[in-house]
Protein backbone atom coordinates (compact mmCIF):
# COMPACT_ATOMS: atom_id res chain seq x y z
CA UNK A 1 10.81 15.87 6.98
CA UNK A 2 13.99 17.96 7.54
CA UNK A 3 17.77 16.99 7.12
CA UNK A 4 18.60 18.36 10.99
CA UNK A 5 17.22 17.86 13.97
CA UNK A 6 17.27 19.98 17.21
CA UNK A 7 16.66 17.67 20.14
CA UNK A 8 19.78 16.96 22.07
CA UNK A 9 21.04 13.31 22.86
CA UNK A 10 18.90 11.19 25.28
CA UNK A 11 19.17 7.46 26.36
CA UNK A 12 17.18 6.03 23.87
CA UNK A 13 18.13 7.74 20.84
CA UNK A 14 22.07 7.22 22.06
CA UNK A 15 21.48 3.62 22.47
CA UNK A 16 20.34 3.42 18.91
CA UNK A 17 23.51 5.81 18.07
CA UNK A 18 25.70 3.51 19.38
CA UNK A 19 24.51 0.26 17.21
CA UNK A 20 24.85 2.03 14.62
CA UNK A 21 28.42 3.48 15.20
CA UNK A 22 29.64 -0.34 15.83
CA UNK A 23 28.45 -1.37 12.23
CA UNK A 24 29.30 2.38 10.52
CA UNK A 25 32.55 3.19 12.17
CA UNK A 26 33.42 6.62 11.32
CA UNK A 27 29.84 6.90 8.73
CA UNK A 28 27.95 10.08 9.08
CA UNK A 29 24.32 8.87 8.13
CA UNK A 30 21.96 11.11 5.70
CA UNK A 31 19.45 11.64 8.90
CA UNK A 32 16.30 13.29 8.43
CA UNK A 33 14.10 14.79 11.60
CA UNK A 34 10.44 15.55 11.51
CA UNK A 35 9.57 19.17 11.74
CA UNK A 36 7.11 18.80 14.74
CA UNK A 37 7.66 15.95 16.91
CA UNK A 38 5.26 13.62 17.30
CA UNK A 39 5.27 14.02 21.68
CA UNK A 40 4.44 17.87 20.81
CA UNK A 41 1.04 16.87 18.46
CA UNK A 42 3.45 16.02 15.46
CA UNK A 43 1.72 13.85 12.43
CA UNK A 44 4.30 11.25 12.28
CA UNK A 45 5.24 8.92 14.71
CA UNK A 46 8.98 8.71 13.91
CA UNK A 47 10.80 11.28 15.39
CA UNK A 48 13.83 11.12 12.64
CA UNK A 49 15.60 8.46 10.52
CA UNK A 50 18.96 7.49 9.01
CA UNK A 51 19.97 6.56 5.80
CA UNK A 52 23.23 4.80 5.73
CA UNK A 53 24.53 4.44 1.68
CA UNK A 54 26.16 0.99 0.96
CA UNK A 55 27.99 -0.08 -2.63
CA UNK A 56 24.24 -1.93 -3.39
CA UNK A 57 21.66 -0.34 -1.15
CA UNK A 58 20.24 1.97 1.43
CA UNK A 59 20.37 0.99 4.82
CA UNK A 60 17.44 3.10 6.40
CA UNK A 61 16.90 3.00 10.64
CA UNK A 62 14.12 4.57 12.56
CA UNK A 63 13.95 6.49 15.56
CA UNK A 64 10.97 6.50 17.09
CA UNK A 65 9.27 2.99 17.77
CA UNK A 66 10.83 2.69 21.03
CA UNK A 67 11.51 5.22 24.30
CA UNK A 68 14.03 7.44 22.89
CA UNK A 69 13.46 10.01 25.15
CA UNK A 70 12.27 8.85 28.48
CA UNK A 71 10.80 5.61 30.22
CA UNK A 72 7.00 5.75 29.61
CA UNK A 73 5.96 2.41 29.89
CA UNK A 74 5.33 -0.06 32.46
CA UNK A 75 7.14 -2.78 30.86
CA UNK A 76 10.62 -2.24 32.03
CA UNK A 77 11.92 -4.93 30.03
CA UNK A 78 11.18 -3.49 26.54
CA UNK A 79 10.98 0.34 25.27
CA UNK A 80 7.91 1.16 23.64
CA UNK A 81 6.89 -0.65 20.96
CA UNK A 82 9.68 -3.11 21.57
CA UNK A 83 11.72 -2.04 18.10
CA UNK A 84 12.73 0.05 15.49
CA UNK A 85 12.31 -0.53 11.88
CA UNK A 86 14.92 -0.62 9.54
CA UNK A 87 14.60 -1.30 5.73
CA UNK A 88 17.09 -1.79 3.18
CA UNK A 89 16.32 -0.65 -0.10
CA UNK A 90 18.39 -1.24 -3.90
CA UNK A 91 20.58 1.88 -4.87
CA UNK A 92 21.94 2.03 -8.05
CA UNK A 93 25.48 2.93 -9.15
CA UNK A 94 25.97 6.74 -8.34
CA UNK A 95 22.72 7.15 -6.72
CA UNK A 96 23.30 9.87 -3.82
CA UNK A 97 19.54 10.88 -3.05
CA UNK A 98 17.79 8.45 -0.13
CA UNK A 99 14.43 7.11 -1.45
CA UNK A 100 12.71 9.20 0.75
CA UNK A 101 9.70 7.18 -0.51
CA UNK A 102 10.87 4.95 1.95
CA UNK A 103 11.13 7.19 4.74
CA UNK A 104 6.92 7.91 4.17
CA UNK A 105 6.21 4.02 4.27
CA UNK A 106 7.58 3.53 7.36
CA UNK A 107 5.80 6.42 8.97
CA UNK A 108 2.74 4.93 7.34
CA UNK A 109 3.37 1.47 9.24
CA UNK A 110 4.31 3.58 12.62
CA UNK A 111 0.84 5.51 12.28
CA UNK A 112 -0.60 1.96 11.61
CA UNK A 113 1.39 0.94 15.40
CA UNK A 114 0.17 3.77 16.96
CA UNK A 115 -3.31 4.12 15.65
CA UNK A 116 -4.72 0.64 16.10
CA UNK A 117 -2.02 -0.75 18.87
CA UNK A 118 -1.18 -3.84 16.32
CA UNK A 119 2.11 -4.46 16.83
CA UNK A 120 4.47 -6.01 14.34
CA UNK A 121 7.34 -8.84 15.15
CA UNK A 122 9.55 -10.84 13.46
CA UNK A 123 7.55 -13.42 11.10
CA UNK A 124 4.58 -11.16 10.32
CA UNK A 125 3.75 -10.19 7.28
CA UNK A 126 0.90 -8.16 5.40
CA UNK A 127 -0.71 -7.56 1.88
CA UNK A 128 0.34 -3.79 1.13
CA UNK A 129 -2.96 -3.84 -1.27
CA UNK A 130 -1.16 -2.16 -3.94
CA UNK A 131 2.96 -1.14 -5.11
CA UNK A 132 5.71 -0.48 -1.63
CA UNK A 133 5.99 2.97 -3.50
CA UNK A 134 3.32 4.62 -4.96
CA UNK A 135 5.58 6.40 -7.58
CA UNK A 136 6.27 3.03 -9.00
CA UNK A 137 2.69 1.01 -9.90
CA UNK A 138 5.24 -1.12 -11.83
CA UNK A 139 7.03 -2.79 -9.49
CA UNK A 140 6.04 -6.39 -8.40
CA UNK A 141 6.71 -5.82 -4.39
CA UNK A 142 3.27 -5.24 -3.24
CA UNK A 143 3.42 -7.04 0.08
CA UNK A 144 5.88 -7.40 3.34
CA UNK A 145 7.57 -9.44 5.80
CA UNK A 146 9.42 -8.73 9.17
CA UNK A 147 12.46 -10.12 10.15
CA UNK A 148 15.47 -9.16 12.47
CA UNK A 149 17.61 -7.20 10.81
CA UNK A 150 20.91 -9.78 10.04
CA UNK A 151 23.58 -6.93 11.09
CA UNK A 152 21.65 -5.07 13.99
CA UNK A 153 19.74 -7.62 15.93
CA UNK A 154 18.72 -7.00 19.37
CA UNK A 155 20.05 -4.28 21.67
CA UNK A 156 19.68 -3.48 25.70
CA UNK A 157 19.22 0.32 26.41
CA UNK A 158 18.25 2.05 29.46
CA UNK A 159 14.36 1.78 28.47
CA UNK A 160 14.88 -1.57 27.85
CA UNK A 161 15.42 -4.12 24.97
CA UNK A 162 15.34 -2.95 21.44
CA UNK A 163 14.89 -5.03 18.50
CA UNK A 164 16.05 -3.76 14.72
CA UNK A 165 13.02 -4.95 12.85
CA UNK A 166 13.65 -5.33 9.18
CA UNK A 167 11.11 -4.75 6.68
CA UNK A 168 11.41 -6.90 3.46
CA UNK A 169 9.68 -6.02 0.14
CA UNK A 170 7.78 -9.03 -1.69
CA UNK A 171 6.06 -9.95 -4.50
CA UNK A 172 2.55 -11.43 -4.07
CA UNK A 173 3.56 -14.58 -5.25
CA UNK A 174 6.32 -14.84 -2.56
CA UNK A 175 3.32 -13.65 0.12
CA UNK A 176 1.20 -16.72 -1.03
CA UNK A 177 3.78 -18.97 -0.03
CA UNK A 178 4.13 -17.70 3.71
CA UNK A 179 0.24 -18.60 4.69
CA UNK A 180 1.21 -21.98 2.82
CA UNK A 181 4.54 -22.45 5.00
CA UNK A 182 6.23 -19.99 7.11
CA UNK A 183 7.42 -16.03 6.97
CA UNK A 184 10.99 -17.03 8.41
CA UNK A 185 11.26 -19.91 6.33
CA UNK A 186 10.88 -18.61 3.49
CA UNK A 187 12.84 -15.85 4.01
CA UNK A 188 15.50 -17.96 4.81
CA UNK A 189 14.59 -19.54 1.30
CA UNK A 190 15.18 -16.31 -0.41
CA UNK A 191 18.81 -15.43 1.34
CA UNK A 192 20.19 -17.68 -1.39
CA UNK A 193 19.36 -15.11 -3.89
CA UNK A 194 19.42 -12.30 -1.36
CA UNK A 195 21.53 -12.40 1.37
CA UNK A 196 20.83 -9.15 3.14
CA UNK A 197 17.13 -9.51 1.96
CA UNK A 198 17.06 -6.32 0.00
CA UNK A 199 13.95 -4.72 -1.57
CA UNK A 200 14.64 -4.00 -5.20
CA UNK A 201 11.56 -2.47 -6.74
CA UNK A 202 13.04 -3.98 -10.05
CA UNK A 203 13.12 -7.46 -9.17
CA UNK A 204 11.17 -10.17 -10.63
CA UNK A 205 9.31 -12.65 -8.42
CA UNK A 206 11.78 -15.40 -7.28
CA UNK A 207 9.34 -18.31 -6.79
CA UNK A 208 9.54 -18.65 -10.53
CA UNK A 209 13.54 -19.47 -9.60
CA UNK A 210 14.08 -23.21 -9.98
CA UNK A 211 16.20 -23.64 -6.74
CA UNK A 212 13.87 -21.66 -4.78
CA UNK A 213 10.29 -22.82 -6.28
CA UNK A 214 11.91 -26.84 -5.26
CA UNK A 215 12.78 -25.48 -1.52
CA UNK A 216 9.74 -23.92 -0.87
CA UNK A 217 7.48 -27.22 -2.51
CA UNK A 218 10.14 -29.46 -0.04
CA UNK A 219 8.91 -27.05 3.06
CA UNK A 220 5.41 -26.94 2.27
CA UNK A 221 5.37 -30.78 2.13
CA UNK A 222 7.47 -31.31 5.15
CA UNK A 223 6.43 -28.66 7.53
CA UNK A 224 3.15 -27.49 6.52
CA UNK A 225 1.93 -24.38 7.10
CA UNK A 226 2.60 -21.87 10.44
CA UNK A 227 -0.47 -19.99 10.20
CA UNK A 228 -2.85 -20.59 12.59
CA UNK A 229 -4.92 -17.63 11.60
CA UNK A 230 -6.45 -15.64 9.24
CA UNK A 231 -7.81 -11.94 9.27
CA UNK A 232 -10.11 -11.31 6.33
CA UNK A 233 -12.03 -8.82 5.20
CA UNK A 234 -15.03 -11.12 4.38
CA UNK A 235 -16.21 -13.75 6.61
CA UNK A 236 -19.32 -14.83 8.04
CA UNK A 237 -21.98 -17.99 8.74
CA UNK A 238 -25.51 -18.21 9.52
CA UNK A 239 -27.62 -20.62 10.38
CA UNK A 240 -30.95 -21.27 9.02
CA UNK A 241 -33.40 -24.27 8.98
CA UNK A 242 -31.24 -26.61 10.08
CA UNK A 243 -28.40 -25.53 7.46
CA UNK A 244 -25.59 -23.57 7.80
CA UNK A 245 -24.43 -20.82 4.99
CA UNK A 246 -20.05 -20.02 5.47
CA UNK A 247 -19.94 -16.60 3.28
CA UNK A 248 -16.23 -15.36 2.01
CA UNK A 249 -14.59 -12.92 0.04
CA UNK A 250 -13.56 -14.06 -3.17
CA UNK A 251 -10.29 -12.00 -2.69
CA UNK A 252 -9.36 -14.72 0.18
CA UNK A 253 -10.98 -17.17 -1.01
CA UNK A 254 -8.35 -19.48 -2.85
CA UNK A 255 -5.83 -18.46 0.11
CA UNK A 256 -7.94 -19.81 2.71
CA UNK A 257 -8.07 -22.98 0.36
CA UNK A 258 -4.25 -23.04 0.68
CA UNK A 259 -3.86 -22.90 4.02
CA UNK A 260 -6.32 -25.46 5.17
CA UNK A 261 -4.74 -27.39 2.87
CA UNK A 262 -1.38 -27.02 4.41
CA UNK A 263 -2.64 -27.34 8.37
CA UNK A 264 -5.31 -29.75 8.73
CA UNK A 265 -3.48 -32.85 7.14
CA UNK A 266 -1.07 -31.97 9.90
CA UNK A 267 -3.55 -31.95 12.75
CA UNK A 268 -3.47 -28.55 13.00
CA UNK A 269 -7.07 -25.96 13.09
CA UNK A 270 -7.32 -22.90 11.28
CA UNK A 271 -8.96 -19.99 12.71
CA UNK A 272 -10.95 -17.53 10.31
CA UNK A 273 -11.84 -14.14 11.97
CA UNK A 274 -13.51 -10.88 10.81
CA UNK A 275 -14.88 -7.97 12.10
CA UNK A 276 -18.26 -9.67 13.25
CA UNK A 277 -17.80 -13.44 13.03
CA UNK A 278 -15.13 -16.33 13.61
CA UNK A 279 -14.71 -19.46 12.31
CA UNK A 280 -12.61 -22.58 13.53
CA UNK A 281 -11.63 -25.25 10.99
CA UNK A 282 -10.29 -28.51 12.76
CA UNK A 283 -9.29 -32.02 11.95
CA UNK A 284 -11.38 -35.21 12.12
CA UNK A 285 -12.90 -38.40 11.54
CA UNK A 286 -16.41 -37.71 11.09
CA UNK A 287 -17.84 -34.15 10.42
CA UNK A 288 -18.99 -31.67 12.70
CA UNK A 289 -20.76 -28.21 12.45
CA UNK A 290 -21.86 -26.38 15.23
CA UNK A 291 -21.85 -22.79 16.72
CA UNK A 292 -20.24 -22.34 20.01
CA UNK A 293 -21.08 -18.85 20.58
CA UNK A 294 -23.06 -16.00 18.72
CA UNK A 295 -20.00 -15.27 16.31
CA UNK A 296 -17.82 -18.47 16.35
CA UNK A 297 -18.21 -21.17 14.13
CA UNK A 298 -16.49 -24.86 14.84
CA UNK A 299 -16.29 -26.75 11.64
CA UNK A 300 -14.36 -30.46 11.94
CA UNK A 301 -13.84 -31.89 8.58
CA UNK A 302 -13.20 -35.29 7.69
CA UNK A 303 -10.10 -35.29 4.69
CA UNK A 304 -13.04 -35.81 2.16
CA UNK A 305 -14.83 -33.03 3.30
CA UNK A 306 -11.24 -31.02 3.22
CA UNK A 307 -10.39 -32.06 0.16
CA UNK A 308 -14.02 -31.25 -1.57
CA UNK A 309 -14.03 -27.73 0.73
CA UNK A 310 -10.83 -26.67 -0.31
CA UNK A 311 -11.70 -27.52 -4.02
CA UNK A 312 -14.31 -24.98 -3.82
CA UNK A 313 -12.56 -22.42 -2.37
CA UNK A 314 -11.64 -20.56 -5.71
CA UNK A 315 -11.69 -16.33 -6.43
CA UNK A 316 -14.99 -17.01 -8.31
CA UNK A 317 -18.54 -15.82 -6.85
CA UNK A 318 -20.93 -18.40 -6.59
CA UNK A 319 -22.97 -20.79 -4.30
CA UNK A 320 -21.78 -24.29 -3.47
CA UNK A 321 -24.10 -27.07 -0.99
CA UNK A 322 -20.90 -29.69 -0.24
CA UNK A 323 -21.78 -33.09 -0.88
CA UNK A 324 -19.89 -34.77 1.62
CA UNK A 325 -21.00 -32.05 4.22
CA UNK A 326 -24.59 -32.07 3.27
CA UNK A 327 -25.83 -29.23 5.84
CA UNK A 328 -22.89 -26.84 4.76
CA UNK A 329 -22.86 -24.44 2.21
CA UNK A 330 -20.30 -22.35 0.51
CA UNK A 331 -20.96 -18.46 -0.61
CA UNK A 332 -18.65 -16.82 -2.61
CA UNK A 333 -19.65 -12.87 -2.90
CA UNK A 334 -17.21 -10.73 -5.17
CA UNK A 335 -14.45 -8.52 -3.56
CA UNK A 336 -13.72 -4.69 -3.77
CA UNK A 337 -9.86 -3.91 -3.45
CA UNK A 338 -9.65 -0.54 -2.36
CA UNK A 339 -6.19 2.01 -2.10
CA UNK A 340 -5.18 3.47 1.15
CA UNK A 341 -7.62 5.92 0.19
CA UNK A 342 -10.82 4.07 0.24
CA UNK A 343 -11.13 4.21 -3.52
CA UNK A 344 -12.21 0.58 -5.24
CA UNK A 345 -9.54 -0.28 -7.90
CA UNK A 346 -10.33 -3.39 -8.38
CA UNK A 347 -13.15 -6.28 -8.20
CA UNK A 348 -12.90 -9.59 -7.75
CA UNK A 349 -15.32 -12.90 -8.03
């Protein structure tokens, strides 16, 4: 990236200007532009981004995500992808150098966008499968949440509506809580300790926090758990002689656990899926397994088969016939955690 940029002002990009000039009055951002823009066979999606220095933190906005330019789309309502990302990361005292680490993870997630067409709203989350920055394998923020950003919000431009998407950094403590109970909630659970939701590489996990770890146990008891499904690496059934064989990853293994054990007692189904095979986990009084289509499985589960399911769902390979679901069995096959390069760093089960 470059500190200038040579495209003059257009609609979109003005729009953005102009949020940003009601919360920075006067403030001349650090901005930095890409060299080739990504309309002109550029590698990175964002065209440029701004960091804005406050007394405790970085204040970093893309440009990019949405029409900036011109009106592409169809959708008149929204421009492009609906948002732009913004990210506020910890500066310490005297620190006058962006993180420009940060500027690289967010083209990373806009490449991500653009790539696959997955877009990303406010109460989705992801496993980062490793550190936020590579330069620091210390730091406990290895996973991420989206929000909307508490001082930006939503914006109308001439493309249409723009939303200021904040990322927030977690630890992967703090990520095992959202499949148990909810992305918002809980990040409204961690305002009390950070208001603005920063992402401090140098914090330590804050479900160890006494206030927090008592408001999260209150919401996962009271509200059980918002996510209705789950996208795995390592899923699959067959059926065979009558039987049928459920095969997971021992990587997701204790989190699917969690959240069936946060939905169903609340009359809510769970949906598995993977790249060749889905799996539907209901509520009921007697027990149920069937296959309604080549890859979709329907499981109902009494809350003795639940309970004895969920028991079993643990990070440790092995083979498990349940008793109370006599014509079900459990496979647990050991996990490879891979970097964004494809390199296994890990194995679990």
């Amino acid at each position: 990236m470059t500190d200038t940029d040579t495209d003059d002002d257009y609609p979109g990009w003005d729009a953005i200007d102009a949020a940003l000039a009601a919360l920075y009055p006067g403030v001349a951002p650090q901005h930095y532009g890409t060299l080739i823009k990504w309309r002109l066979g550029g590698p990175d999606p964002l065209d440029g981004m701004s960091f804005y220095r406050r007394d405790d933190h970085w204040h970093l906005v893309s440009y990019g995500m949405s029409e900036l330019y011109r009106k592409e789309s169809d959708v008149a309502e929204v421009s492009g992808w609906g948002y732009e990302f913004t990210f506020r990361v910890a500066r310490q005292a005297g620190e006058d150098q962006p993180p420009l680490w940060a500027a690289n993870f967010l083209q990373a997630l806009a490449r991500y966008v653009f790539g696959s067409g997955n877009n990303f709203g406010p109460g989705q989350h992801l496993d980062l499968n490793g550190p936020v920055c590579a330069e620091r394998p210390d730091t406990a923020i290895r996973a991420a949440a989206f929000t909307d950003d508490p001082e930006l919000g939503v914006i109308d431009t001439p493309h249409g509506q723009v939303r200021f998407l904040q990322i927030v950094g977690l630890t992967l403590e703090e990520y095992a809580v959202i499949v148990q109970w909810d992305a918002e909630r809980l990040l409204d659970t961690l305002r009390t300790r950070l208001p603005l939701l920063v992402t401090d590489l140098d914090r330590a996990d804050l479900t160890g926090d006494a206030e927090v770890a008592a408001a999260i146990a209150h919401g996962v008891r009271h509200d059980g758990s918002s996510t209705g499904a789950l996208f795995v690496a390592e899923a699959s059934w067959q059926q065979q002689d009558g039987g049928t064989t459920l095969t997971v990853g021992a990587n997701a293994a204790a989190r699917i656990g969690r959240v069936l054990a946060s939905r169903l007692p609340f009359g809510r189904d769970l949906y598995l899926a993977a790249a060749e095979s889905q799996v539907r986990v209901q509520p009921g009084t007697r027990v149920e397994v069937r296959a309604e289509a080549d890859d979709l499985l329907e499981l109902r589960l009494t809350p003795e088969a639940l309970a004895e399911l969920t028991g079993l769902l643990r990070p440790v390979a092995g083979t498990h016939r349940l008793g109370t679901v006599p014509e079900l069995t459990l496979q647990i096959v050991r996990s490879q955690i891979r970097d964004q390069s494809g390199e296994v760093v890990a194995e679990i089960g």
